[in-house]
Protein backbone atom coordinates (compact mmCIF):
# COMPACT_ATOMS: atom_id res chain seq x y z
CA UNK A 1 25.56 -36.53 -212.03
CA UNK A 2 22.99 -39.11 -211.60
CA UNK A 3 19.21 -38.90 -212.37
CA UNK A 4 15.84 -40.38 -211.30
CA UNK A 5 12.59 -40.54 -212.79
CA UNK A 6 9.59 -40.86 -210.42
CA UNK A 7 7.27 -43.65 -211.64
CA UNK A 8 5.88 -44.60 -208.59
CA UNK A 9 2.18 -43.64 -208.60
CA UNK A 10 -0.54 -45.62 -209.12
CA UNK A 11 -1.98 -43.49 -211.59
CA UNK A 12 -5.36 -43.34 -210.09
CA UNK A 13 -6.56 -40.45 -212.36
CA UNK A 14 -5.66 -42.53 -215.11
CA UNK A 15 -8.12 -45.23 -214.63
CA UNK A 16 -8.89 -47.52 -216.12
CA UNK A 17 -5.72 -47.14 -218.41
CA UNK A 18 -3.44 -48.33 -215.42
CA UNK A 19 -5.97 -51.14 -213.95
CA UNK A 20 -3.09 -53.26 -215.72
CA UNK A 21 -0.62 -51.46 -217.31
CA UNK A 22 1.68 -48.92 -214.62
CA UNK A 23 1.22 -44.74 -215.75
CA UNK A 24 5.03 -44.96 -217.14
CA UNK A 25 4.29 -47.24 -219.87
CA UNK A 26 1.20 -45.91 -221.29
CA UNK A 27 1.93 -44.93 -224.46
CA UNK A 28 2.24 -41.40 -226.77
CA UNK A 29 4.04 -40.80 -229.89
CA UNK A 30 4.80 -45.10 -230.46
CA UNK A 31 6.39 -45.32 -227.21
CA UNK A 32 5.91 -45.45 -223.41
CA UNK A 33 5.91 -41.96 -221.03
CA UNK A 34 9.21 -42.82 -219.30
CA UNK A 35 11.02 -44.16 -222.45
CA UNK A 36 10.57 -40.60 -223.73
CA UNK A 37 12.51 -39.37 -220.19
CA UNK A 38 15.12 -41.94 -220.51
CA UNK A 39 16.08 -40.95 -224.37
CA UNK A 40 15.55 -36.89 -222.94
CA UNK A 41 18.16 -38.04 -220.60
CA UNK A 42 20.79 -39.92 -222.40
CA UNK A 43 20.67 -37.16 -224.98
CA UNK A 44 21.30 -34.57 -222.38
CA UNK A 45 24.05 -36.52 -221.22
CA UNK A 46 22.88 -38.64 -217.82
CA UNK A 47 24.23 -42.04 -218.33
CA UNK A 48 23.39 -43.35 -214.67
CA UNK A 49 19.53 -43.67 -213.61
CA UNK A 50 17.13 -44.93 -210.86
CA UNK A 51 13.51 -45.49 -211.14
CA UNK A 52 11.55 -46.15 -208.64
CA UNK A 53 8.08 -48.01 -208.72
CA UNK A 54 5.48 -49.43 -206.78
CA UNK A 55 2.04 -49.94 -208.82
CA UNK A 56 3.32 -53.17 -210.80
CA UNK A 57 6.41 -52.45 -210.98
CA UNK A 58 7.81 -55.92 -212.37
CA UNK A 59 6.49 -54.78 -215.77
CA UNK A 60 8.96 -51.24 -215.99
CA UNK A 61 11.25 -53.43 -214.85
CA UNK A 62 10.82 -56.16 -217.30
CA UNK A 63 10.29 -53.04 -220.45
CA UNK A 64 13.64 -51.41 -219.50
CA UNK A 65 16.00 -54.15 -218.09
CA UNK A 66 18.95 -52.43 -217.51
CA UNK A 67 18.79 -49.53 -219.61
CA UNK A 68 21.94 -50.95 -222.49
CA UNK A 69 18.89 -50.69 -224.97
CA UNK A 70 18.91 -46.67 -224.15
CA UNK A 71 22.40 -46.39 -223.65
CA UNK A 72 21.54 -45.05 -219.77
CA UNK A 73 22.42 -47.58 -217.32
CA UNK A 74 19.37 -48.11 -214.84
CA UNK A 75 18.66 -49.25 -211.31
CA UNK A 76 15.52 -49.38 -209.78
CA UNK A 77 14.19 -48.67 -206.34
CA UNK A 78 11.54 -50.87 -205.70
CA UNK A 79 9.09 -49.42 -202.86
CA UNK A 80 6.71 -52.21 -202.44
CA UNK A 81 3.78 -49.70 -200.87
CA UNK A 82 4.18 -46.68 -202.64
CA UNK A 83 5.86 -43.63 -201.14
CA UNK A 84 5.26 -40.14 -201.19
CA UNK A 85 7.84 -38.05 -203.75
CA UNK A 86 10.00 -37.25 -200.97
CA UNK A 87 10.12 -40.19 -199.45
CA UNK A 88 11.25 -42.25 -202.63
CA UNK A 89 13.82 -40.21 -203.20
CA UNK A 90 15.07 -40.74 -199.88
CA UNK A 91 14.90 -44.27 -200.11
CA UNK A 92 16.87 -43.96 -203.62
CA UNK A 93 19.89 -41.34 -202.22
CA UNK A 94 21.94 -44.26 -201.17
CA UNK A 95 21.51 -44.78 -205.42
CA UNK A 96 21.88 -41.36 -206.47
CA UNK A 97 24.64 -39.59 -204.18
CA UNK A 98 28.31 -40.66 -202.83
CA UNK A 99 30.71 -38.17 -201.66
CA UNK A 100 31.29 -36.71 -204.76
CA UNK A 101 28.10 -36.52 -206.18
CA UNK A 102 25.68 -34.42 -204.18
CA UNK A 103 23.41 -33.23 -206.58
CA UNK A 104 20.98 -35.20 -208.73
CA UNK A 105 18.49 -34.68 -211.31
CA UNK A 106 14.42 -35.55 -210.71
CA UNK A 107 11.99 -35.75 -213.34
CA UNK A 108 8.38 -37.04 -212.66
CA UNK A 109 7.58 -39.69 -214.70
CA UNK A 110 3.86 -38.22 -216.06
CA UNK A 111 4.77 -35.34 -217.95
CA UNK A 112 6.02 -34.39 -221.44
CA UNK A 113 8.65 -31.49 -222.16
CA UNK A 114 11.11 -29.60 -224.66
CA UNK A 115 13.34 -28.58 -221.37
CA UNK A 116 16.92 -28.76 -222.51
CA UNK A 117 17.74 -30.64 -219.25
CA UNK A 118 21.63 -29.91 -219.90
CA UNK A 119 20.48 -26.39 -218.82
CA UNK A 120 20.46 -28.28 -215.22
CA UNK A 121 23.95 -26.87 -213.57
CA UNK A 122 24.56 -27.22 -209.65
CA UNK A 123 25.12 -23.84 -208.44
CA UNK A 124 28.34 -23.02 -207.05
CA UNK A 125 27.75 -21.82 -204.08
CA UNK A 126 26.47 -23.79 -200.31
CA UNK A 127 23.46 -21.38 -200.31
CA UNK A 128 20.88 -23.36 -202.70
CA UNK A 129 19.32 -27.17 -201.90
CA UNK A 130 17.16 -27.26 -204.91
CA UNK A 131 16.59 -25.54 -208.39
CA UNK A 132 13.21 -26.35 -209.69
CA UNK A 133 12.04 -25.88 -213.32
CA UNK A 134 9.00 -23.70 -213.14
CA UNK A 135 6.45 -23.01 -216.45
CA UNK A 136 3.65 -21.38 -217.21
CA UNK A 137 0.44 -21.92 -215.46
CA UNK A 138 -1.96 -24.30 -217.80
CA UNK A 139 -5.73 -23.93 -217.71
CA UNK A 140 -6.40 -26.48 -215.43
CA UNK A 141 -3.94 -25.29 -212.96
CA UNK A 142 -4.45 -21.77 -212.83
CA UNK A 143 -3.19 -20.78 -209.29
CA UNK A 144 0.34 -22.16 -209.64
CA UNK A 145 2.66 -23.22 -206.79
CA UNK A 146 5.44 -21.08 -206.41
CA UNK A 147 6.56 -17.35 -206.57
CA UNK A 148 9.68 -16.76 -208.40
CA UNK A 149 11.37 -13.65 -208.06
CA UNK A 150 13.37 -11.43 -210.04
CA UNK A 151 16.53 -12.46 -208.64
CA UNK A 152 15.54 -16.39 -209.67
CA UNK A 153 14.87 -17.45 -205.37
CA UNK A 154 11.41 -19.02 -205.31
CA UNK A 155 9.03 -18.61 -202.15
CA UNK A 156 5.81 -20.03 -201.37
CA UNK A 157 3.98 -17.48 -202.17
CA UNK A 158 4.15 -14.30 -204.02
CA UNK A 159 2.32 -12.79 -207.32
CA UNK A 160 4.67 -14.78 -209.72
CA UNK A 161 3.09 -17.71 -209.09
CA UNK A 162 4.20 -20.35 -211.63
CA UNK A 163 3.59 -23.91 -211.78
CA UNK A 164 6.35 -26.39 -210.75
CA UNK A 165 7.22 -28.51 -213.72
CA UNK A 166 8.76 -31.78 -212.11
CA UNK A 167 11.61 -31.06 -213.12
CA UNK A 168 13.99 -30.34 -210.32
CA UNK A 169 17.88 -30.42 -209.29
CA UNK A 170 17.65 -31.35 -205.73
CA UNK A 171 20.95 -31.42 -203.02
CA UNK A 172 21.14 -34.56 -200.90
CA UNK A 173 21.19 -31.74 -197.96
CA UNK A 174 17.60 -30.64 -198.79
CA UNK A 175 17.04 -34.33 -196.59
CA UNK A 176 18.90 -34.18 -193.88
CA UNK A 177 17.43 -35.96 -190.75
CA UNK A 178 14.41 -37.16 -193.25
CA UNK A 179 13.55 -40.49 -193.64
CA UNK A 180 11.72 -42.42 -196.09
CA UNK A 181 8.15 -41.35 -194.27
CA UNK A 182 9.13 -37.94 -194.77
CA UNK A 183 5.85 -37.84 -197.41
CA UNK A 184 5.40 -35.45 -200.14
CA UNK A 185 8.46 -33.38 -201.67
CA UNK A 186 6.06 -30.06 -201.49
CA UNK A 187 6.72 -29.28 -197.51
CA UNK A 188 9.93 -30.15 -197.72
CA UNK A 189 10.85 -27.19 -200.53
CA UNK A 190 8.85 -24.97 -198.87
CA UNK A 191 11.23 -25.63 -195.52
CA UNK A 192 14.07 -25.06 -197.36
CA UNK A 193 12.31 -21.75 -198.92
CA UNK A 194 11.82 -20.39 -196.03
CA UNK A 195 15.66 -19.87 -195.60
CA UNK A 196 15.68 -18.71 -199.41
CA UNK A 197 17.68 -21.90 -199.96
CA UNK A 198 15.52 -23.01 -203.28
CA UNK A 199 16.17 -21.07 -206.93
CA UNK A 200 13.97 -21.13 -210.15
CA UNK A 201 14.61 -21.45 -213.73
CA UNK A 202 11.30 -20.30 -215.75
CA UNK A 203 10.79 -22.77 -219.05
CA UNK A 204 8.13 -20.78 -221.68
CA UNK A 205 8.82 -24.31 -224.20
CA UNK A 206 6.40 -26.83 -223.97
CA UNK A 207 5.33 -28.84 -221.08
CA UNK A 208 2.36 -31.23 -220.19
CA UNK A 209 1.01 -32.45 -217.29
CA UNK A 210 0.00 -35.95 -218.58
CA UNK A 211 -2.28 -36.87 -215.86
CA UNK A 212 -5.45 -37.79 -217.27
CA UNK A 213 -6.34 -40.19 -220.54
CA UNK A 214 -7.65 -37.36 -222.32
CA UNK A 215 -3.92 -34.93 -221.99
CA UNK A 216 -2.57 -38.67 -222.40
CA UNK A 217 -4.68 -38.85 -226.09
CA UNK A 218 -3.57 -35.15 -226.50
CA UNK A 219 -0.20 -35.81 -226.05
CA UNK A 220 -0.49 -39.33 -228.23
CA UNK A 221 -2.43 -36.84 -231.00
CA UNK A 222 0.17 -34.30 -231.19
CA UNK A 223 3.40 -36.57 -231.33
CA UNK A 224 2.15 -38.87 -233.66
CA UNK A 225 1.53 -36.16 -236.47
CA UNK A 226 4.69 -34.94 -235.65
CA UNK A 227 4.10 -31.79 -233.43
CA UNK A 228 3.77 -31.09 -229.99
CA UNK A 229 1.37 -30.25 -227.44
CA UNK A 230 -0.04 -26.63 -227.02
């Protein structure tokens, strides 16, 4: 199974951090964001990535070449303009899915985790499109995004409301008659919720949102002395 990490953004709330340098290679810990993915990745066992980037996107390609470094093997999908989540991954599937391989791995590339992503298993079944990674809501996301109920289905909306992580096992059927304008991935799981056709796995570990320069110094903080974020 194949994996992508979303490094698209321009990293707006980051500014001026990403003026010149793109959100997946600021730095925490003594090394960049998505280089922390990558070596989450290879541990868990994902060998073949894509990236895809916009925002000066020469440099993550330049940083990562082909991935031999990491022992991943990487391939990027370059967007030019960026696209919305769900449209990037459309424009990757042709990267991440073949006939044999209909399920993939997403991770966005601005957050920080303990997520054992081997934990990741497509269902057996035809009924599910997507199993996203849900945590616990952090203080400056209080409301969360999606109910998840007792019997793991997630709905829109609900009084478990937990936060989506950006962590997600997607289906290449969730997109089917989408194209790359399709926009944000957010509509597209609530379609497929509406059928009951999306499932939830609740991570208590750690998790950041690294969004900001100050959760970016919080993160940096915390790694460097050896611990991790609260």
């Amino acid at each position: 199974m194949k994996a992508m990490i979303l490094a698209a953004g321009k990293g707006e709330r980051m500014r001026p951090l990403t003026l010149s340098t793109p959100k997946p290679l600021l730095v925490a810990g003594g090394k960049p964001l998505i280089v922390h993915h990558i070596e989450h990745l290879q541990a868990a066992g994902f060998r073949d990535l894509v990236i895809n980037h916009a925002w000066l996107g020469e440099q993550i390609e330049q940083a990562l070449g082909d991935g031999r470094d990491y022992g991943v093997r990487i391939r990027y999908s370059a967007e030019g303009e960026p696209l919305e989540t769900a449209g990037g991954i459309i424009r990757a599937l042709p990267l991440l899915t073949d006939e044999g391989d209909t399920w993939f791995l997403v991770i966005n590339g601005d957050i920080w985790t303990d997520f054992p992503l081997s934990r990741l298993i497509p269902p057996d079944d035809d009924c599910t499109d997507a199993v996203l990674v849900m945590t616990d809501n952090p203080d400056h996301y209080p409301n969360g995004d999606f109910h998840l109920g007792s019997d793991g289905v997630l709905a829109s909306d609900g009084p478990n409301r937990l936060t989506f992580s950006g962590i997600s096992l997607l289906h290449r059927r969730l997109f089917a008659g989408l194209d790359d304008s399709a926009g944000k991935l957010g509509p597209v799981l609530r379609r497929a919720m509406a059928n009951d056709r999306v499932r939830g796995v609740h991570h208590t570990g750690q998790w950041l949102d690294v969004g900001t320069p100050q959760r970016l110094d919080e993160l940096d903080k915390r790694l460097s002395h050896g611990g991790v974020p609260s």
